[in-house]
N, C-alpha and C. Protein backbone atom coordinates (compact mmCIF):
# COMPACT_ATOMS: atom_id res chain seq x y z
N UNK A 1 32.18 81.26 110.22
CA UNK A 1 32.80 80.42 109.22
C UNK A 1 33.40 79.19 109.89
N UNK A 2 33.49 78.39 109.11
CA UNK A 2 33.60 77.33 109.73
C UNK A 2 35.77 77.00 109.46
N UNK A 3 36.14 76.34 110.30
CA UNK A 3 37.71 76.07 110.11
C UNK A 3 38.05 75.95 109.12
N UNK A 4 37.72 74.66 108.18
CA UNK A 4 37.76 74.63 106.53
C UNK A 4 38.07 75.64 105.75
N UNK A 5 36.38 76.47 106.13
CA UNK A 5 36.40 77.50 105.39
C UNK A 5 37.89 78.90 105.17
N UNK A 6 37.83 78.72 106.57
CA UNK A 6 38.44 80.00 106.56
C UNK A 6 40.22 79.68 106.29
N UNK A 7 40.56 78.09 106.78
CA UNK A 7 41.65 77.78 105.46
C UNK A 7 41.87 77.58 104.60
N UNK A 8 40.47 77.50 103.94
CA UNK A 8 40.74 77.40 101.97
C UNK A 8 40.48 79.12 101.59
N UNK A 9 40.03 79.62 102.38
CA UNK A 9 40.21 81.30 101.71
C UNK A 9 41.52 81.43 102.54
N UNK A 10 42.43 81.59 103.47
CA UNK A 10 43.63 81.41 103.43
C UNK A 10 44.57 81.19 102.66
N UNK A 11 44.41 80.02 102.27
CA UNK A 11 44.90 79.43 100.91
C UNK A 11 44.82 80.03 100.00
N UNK A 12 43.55 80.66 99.26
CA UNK A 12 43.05 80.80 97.79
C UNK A 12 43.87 82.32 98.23
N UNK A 13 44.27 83.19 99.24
CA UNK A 13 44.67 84.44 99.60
C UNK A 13 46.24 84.15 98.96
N UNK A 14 46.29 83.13 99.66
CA UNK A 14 48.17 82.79 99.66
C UNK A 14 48.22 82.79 98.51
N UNK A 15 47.62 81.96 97.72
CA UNK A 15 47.88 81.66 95.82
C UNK A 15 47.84 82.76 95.26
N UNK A 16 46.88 83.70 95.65
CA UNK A 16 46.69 85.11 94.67
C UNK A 16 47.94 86.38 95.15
N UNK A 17 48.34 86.81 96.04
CA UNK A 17 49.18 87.05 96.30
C UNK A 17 50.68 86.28 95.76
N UNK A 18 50.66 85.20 95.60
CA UNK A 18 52.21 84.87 94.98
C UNK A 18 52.36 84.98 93.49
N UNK A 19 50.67 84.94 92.75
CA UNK A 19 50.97 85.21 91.67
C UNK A 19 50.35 86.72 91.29
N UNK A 20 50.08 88.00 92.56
CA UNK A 20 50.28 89.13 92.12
C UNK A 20 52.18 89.49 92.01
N UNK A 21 52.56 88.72 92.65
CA UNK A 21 53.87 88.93 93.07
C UNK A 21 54.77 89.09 92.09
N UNK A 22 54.11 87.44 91.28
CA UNK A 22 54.92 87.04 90.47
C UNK A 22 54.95 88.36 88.66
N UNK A 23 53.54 88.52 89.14
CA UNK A 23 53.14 89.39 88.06
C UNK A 23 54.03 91.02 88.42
N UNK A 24 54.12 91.49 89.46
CA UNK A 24 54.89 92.32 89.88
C UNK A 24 57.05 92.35 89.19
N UNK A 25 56.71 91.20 89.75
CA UNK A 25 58.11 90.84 89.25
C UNK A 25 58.68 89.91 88.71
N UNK A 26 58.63 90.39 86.62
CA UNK A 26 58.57 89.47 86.46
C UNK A 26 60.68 88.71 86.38
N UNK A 27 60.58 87.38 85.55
CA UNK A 27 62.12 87.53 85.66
C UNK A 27 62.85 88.02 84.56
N UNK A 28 63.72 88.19 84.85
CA UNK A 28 64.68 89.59 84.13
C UNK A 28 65.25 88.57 82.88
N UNK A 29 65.17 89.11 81.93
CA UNK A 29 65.41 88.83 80.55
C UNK A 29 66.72 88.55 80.69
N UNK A 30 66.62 87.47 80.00
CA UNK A 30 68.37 86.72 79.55
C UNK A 30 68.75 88.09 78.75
N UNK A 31 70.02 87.89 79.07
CA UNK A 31 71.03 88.94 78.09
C UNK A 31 72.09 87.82 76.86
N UNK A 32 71.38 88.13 75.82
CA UNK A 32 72.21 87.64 74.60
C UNK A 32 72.74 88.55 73.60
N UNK A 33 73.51 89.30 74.37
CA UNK A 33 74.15 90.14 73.83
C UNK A 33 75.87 89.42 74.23
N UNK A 34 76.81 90.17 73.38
CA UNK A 34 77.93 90.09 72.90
C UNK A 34 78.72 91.38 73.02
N UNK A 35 79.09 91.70 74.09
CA UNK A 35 79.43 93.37 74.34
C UNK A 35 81.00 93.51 73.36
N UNK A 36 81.08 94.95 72.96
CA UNK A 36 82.36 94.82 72.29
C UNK A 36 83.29 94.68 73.24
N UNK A 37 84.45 94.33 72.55
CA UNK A 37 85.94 94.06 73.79
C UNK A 37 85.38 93.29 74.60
N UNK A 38 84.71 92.09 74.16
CA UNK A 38 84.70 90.50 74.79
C UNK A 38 85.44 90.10 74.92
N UNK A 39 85.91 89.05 75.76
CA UNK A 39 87.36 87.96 75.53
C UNK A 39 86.66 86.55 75.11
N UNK A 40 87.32 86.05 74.27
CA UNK A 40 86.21 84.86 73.04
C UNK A 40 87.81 83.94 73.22
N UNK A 41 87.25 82.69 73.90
CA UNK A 41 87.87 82.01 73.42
C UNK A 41 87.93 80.80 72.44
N UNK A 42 88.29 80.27 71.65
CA UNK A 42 88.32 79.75 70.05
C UNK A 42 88.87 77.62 70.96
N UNK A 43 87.32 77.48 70.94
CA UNK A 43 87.71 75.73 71.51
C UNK A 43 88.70 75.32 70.03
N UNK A 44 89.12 74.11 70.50
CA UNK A 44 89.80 73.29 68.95
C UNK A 44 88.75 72.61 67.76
N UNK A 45 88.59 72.52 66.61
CA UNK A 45 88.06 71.92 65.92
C UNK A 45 88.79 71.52 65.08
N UNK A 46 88.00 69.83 64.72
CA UNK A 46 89.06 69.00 63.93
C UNK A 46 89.33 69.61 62.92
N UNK A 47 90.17 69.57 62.24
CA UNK A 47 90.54 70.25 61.22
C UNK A 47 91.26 71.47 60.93
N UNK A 48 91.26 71.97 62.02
CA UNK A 48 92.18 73.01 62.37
C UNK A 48 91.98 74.33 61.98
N UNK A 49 90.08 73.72 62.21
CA UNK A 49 88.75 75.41 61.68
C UNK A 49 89.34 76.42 62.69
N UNK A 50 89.48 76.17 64.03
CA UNK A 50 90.04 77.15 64.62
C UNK A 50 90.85 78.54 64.70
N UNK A 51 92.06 77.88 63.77
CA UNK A 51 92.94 78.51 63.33
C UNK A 51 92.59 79.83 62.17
N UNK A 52 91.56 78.94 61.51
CA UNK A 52 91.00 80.18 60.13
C UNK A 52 89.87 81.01 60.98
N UNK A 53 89.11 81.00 62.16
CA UNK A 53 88.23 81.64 62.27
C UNK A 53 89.24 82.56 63.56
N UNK A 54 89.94 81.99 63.99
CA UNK A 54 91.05 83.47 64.65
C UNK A 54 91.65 84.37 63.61
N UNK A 55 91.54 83.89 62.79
CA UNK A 55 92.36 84.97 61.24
C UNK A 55 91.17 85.63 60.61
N UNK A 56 90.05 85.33 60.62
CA UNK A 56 89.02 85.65 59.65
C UNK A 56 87.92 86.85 60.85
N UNK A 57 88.29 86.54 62.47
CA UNK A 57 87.87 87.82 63.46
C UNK A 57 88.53 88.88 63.02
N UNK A 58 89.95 88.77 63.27
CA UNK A 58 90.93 90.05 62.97
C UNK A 58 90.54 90.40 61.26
N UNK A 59 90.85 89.68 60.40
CA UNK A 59 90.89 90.16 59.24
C UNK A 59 89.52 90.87 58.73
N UNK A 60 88.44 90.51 59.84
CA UNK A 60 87.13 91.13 59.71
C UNK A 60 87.07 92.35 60.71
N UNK A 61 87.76 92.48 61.62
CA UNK A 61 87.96 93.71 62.77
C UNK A 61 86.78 93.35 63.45
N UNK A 62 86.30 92.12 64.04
CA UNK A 62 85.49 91.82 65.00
C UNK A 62 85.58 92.33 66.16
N UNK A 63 84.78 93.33 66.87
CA UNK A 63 85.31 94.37 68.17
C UNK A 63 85.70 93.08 69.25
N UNK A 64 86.65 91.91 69.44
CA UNK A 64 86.57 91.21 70.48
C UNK A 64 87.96 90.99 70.89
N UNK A 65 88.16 90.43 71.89
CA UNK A 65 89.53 89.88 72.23
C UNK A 65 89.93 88.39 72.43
N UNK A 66 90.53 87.95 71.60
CA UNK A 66 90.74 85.93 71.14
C UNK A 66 91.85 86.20 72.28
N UNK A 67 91.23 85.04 73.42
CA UNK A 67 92.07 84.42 73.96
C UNK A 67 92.30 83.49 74.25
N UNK A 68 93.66 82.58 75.10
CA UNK A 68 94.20 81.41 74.05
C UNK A 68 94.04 80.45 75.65
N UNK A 69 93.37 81.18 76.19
CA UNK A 69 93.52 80.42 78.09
C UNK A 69 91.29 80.64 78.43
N UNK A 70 91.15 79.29 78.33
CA UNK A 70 89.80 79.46 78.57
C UNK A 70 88.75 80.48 80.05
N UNK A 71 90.27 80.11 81.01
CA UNK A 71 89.72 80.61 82.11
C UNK A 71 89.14 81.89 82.05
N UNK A 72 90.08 82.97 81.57
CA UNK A 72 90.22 83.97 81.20
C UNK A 72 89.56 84.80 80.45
N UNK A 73 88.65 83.94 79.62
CA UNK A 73 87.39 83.98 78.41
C UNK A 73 86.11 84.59 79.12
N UNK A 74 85.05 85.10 78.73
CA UNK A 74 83.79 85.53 78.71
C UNK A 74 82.89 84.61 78.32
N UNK A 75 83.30 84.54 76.59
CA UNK A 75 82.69 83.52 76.03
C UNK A 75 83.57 82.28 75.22
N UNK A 76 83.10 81.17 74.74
CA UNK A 76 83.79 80.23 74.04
C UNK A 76 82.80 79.98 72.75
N UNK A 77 83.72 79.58 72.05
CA UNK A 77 83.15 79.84 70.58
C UNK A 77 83.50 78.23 70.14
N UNK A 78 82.64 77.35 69.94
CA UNK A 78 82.53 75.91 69.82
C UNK A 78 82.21 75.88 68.21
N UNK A 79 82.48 74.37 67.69
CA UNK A 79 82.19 74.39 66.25
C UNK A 79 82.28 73.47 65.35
N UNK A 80 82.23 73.14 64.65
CA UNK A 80 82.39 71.75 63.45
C UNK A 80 82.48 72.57 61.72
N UNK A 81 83.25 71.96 61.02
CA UNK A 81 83.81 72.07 60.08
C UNK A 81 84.14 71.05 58.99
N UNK A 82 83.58 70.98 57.77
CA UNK A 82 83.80 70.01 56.99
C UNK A 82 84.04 70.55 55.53
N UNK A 83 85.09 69.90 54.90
CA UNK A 83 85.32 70.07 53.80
C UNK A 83 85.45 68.97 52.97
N UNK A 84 85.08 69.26 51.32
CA UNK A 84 85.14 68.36 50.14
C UNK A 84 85.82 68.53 49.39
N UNK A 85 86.96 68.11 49.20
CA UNK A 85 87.40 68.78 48.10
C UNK A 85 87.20 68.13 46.69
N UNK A 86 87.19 69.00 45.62
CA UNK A 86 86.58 68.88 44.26
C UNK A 86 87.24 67.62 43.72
N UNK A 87 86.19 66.76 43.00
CA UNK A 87 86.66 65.10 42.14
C UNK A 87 86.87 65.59 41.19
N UNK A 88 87.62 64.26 40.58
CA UNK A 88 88.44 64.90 39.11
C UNK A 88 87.24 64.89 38.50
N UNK A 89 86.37 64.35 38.14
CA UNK A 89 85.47 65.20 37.27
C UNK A 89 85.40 66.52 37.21
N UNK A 90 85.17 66.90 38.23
CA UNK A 90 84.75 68.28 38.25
C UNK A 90 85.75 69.46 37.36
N UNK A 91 87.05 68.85 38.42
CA UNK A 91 88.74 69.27 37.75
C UNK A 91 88.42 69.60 36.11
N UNK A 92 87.85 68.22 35.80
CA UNK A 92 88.62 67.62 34.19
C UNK A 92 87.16 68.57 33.67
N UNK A 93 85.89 68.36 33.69
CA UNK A 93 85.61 68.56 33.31
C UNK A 93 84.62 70.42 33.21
N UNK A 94 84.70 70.64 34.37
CA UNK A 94 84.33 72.11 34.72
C UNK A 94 85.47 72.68 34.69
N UNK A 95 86.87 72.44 34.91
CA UNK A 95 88.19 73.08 35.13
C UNK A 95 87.89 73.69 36.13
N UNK A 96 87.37 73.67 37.27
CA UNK A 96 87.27 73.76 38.71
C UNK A 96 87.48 72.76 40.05
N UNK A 97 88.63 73.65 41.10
CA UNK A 97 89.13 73.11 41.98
C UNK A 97 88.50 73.26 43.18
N UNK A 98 87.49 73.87 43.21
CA UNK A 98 86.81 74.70 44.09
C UNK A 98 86.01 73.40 45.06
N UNK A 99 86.03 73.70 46.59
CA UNK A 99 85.41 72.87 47.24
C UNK A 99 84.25 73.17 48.08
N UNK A 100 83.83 72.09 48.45
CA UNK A 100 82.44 72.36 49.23
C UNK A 100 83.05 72.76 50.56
N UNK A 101 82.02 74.04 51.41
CA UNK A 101 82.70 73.70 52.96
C UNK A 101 81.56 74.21 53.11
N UNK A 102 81.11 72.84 54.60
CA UNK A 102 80.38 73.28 55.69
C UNK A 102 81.11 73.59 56.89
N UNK A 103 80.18 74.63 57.77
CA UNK A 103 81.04 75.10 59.18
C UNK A 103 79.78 75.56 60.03
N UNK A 104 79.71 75.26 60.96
CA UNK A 104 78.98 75.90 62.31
C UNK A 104 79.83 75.84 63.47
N UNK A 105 79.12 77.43 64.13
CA UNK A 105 79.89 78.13 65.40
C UNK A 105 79.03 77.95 66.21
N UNK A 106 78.70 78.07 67.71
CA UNK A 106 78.11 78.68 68.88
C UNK A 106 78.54 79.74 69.50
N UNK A 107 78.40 80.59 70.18
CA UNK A 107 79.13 81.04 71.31
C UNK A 107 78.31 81.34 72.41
N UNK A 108 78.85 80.46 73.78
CA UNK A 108 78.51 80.20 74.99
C UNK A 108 78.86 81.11 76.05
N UNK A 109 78.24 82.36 76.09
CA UNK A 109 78.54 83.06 77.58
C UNK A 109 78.88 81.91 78.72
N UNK A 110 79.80 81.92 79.07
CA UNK A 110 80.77 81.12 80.29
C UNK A 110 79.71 81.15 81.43
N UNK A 111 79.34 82.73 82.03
CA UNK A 111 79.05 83.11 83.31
C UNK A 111 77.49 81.88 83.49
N UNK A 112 76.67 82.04 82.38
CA UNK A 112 75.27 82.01 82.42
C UNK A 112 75.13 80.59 81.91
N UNK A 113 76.44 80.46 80.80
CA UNK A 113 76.19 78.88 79.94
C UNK A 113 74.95 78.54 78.84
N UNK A 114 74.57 80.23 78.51
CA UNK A 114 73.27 80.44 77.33
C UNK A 114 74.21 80.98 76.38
N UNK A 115 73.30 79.94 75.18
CA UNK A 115 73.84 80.12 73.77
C UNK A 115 73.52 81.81 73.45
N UNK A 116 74.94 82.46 72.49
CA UNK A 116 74.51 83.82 72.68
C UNK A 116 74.59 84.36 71.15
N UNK A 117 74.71 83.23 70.25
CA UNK A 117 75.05 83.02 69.12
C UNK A 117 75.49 82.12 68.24
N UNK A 118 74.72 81.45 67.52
CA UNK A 118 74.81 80.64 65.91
C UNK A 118 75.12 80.95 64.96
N UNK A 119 75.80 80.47 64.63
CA UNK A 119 75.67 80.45 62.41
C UNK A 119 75.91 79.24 62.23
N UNK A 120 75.70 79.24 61.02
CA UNK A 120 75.92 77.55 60.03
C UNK A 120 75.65 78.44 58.58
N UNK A 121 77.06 77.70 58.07
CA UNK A 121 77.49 77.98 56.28
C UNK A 121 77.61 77.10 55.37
N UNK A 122 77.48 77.11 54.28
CA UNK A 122 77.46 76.13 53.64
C UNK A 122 77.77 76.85 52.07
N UNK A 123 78.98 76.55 51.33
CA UNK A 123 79.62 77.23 50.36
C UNK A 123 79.71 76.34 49.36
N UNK A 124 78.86 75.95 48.16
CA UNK A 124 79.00 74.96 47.30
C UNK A 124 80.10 74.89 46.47
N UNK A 125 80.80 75.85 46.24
CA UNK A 125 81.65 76.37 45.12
C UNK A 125 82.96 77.30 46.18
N UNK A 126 83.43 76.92 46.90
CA UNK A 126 84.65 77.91 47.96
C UNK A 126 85.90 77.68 47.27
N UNK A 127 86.81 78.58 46.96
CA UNK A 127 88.08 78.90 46.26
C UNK A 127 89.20 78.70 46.98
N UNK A 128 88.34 79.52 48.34
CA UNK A 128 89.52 79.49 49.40
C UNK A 128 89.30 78.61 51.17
N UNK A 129 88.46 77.27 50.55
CA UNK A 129 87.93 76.30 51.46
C UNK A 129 87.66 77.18 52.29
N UNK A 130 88.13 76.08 54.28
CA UNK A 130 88.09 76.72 55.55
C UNK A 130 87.77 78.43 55.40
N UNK A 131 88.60 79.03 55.25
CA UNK A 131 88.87 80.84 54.34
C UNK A 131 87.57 81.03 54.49
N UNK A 132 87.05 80.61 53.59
CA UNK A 132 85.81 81.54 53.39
C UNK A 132 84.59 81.26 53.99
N UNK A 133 84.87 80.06 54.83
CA UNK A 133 83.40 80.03 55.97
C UNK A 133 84.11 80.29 57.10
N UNK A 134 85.17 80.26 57.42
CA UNK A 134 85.50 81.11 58.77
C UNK A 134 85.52 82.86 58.33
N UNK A 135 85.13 83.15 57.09
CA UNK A 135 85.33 84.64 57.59
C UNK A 135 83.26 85.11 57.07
N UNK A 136 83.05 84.12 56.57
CA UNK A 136 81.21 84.45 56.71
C UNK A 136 81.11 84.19 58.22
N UNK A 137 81.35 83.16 58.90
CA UNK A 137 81.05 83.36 60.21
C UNK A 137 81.43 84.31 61.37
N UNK A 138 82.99 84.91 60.74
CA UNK A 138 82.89 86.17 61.29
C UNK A 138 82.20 87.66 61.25
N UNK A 139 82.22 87.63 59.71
CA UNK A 139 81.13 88.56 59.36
C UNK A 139 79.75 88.77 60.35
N UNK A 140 79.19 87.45 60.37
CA UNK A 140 77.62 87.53 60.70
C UNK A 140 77.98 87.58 62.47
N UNK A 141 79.17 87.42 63.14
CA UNK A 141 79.42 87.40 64.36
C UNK A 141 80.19 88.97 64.82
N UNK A 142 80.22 89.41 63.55
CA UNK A 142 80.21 91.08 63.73
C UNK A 142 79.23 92.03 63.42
N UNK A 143 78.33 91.25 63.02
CA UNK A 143 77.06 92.08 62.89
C UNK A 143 76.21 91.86 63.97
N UNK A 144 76.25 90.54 64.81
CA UNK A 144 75.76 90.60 66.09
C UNK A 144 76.26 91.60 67.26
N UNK A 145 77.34 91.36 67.02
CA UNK A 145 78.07 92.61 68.22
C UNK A 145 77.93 94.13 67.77
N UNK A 146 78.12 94.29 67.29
CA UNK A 146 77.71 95.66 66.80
C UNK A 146 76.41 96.07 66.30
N UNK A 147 75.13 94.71 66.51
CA UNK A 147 73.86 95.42 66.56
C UNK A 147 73.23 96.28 67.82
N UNK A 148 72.82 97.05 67.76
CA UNK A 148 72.16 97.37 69.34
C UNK A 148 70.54 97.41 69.39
């Protein structure tokens, strides 16, 4: 064989070997899970969504632990929040006070910095504004943790 030769089958050896390798081992599956007795910490959002979605974990018994020092956190729970509240038409003429609220969450495992959870709500008719999309987003953020 000639030099060439016997470094391009060298080669073509080396390539097949790195991808038996690779096939051997492959890489280990992200974990997007949410273990119970997390520590979640609650960033600020304008509006002061924050505040209703720390009331709407507990008042939902979300298996986690809200804490108020990021360091200390697992995960962080990021978000935006908007509310409408009802025009006098509506008032005068539906006799409804009821407002629109949009809200979306994330939550960011700290260690890894992979999203480990979404929602987004949207309540055309809410009684109890903020209220009631911070506690749908807890809801659906307790059905993640407690899926297995």
């Amino acid at each position: 064989m000639q030099p060439k030769q016997i470094l391009g089958c060298a080669l073509w050896l080396a390539l097949a070997g790195v991808q038996l390798a690779l096939c051997q081992n492959p890489k280990p599956a992200l974990d997007k899970s949410i273990p119970s007795g997390a520590k979640l910490f609650i960033a600020p959002v304008e509006g002061g969504f924050e505040n209703y979605l720390a009331a709407a974990i507990q008042q939902k018994k979300v298996p986690v632990v809200v804490v108020t020092i990021r360091d200390k956190a697992d995960f962080e729970i990021s978000g935006v929040a908007e509310s409408e509240k009802a025009g006098w038409a509506k008032m005068l003429f539906m006799g409804s006070a009821a407002s629109k609220e949009q809200a979306g969450i994330k939550i960011v495992n700290l260690k890894s910095d992979q999203v480990v959870f979404a929602y987004a709500v949207h309540k055309g008719n809410s009684a109890r504004g903020h209220q009631s999309a911070a506690e749908a987003c807890a809801k659906h953020m307790k059905e993640k943790i407690e899926m297995k």
